[in-house]
N, C-alpha and C. Protein backbone atom coordinates (compact mmCIF):
# COMPACT_ATOMS: atom_id res chain seq x y z
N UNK A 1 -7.98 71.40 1.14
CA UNK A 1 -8.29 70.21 1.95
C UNK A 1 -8.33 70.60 3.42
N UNK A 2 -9.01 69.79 3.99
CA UNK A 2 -9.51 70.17 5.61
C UNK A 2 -8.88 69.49 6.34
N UNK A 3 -8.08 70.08 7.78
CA UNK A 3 -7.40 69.07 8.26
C UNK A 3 -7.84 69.01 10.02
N UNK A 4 -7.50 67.79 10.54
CA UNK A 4 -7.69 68.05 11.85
C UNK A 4 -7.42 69.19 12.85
N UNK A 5 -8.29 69.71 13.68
CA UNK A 5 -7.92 70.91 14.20
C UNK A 5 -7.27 70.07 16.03
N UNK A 6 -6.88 70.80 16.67
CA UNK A 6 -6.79 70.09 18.37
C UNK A 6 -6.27 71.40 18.66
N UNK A 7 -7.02 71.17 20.63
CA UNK A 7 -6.91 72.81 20.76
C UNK A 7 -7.44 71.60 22.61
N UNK A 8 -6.97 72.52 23.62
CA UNK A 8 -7.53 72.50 24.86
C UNK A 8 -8.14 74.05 25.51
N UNK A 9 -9.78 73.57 25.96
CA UNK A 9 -10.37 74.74 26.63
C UNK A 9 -9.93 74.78 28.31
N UNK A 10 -9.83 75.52 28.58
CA UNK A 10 -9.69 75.98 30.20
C UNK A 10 -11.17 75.41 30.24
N UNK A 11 -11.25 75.39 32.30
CA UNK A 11 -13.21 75.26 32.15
C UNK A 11 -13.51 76.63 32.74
N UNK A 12 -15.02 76.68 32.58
CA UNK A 12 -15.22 78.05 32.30
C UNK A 12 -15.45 78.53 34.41
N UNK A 13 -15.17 77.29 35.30
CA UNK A 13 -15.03 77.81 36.70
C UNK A 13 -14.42 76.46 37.52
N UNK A 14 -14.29 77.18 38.67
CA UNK A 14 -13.27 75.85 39.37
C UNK A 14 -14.14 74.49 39.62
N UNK A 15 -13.55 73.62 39.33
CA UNK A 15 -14.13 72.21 39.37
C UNK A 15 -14.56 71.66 38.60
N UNK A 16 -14.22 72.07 37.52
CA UNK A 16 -14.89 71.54 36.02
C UNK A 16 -13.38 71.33 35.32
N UNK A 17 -13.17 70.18 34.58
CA UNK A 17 -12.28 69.49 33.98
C UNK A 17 -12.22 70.32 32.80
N UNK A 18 -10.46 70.58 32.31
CA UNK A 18 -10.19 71.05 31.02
C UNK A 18 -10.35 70.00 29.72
N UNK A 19 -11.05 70.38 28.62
CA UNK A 19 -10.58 69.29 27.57
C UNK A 19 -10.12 69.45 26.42
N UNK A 20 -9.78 68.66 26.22
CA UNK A 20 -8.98 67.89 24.86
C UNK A 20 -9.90 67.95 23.94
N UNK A 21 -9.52 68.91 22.62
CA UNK A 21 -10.78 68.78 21.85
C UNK A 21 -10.20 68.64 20.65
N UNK A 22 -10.96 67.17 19.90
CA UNK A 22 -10.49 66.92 18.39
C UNK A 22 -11.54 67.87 17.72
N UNK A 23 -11.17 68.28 16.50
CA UNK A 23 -12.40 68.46 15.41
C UNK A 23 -11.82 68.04 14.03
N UNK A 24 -12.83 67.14 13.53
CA UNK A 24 -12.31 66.10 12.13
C UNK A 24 -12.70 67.06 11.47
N UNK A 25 -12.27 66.46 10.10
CA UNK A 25 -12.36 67.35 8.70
C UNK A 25 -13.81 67.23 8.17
N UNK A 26 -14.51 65.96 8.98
CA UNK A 26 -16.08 65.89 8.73
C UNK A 26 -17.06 66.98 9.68
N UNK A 27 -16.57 67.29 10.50
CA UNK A 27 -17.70 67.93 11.40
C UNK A 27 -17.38 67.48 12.55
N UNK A 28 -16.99 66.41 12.82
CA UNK A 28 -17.30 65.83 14.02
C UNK A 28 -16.53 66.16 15.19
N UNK A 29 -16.50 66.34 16.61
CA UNK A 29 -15.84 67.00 17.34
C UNK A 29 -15.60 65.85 18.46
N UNK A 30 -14.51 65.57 19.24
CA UNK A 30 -14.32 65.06 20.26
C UNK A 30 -14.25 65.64 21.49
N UNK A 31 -14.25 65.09 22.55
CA UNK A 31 -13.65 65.67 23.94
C UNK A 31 -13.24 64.97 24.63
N UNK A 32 -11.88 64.95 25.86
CA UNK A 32 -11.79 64.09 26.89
C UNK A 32 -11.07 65.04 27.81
N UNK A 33 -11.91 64.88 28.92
CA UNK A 33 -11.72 65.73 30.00
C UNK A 33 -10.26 65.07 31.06
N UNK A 34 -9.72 65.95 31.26
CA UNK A 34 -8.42 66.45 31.90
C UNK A 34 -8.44 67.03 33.58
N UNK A 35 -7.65 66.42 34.18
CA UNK A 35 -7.35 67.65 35.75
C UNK A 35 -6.41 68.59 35.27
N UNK A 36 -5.90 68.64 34.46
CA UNK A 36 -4.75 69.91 34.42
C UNK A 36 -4.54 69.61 33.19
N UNK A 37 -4.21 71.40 32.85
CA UNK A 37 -4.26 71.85 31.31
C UNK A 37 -2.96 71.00 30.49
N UNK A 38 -1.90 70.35 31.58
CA UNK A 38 -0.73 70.06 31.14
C UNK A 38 -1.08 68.17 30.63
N UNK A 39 -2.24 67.75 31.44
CA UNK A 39 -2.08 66.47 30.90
C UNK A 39 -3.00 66.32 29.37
N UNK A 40 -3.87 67.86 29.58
CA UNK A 40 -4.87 67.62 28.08
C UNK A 40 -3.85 68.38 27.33
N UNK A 41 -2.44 69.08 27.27
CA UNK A 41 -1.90 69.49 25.99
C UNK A 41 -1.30 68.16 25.75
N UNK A 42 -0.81 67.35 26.85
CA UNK A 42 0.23 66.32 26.36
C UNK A 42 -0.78 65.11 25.56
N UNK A 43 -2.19 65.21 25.81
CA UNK A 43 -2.46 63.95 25.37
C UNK A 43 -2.66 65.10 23.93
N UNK A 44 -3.28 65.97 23.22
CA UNK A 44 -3.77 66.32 22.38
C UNK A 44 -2.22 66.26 21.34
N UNK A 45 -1.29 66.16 22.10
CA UNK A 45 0.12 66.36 21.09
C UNK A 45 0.43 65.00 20.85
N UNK A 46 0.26 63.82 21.70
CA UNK A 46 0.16 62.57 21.10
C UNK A 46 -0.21 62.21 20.34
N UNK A 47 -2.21 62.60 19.97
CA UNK A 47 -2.94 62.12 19.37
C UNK A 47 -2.61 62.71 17.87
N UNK A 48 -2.02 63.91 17.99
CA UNK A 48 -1.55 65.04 16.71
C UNK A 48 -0.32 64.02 16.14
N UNK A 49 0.36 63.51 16.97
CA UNK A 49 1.39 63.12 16.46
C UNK A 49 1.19 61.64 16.54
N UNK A 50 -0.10 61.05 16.60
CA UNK A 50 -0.44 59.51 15.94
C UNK A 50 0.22 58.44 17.37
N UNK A 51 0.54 59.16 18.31
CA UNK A 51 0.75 57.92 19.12
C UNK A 51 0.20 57.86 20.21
N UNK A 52 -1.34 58.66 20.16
CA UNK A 52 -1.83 58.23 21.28
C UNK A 52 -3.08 57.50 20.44
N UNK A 53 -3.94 56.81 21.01
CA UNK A 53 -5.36 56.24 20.31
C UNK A 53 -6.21 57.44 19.25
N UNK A 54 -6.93 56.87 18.72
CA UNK A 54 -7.62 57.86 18.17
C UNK A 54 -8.94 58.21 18.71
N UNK A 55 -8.97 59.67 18.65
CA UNK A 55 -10.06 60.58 19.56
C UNK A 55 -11.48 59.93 19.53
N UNK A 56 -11.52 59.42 18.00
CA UNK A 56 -12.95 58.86 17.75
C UNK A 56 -13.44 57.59 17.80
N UNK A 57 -12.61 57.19 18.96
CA UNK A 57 -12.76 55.55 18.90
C UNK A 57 -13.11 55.77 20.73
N UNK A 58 -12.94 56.90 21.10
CA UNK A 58 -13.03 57.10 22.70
C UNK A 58 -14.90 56.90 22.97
């Protein structure tokens, strides 16, 4: 069985937002962009742990 993956990218140069990235067990992938790597781990550990909204309703 396939399970949700969550993971945050750095950006690839200065001034570009880090994100928050869901990927469902269908294919489907989310993103929500971040100023700092610390507020996209904390939201991606919410959403992992069901108490933040869900990625695919963003």
């Amino acid at each position: 069985m396939k399970s949700t993956l969550y993971t945050v990218y750095a950006p690839p140069k200065r001034g570009l937002p880090y994100l928050a990235v869901t990927l469902m067990p269908d294919g489907t992938a989310t993103a929500r962009p971040f100023d700092t790597e610390i507020d996209a781990a904390t939201y991606i550990r919410e959403v992992a742990a069901g108490g933040a909204r869900d990625p695919s309703t963003h």
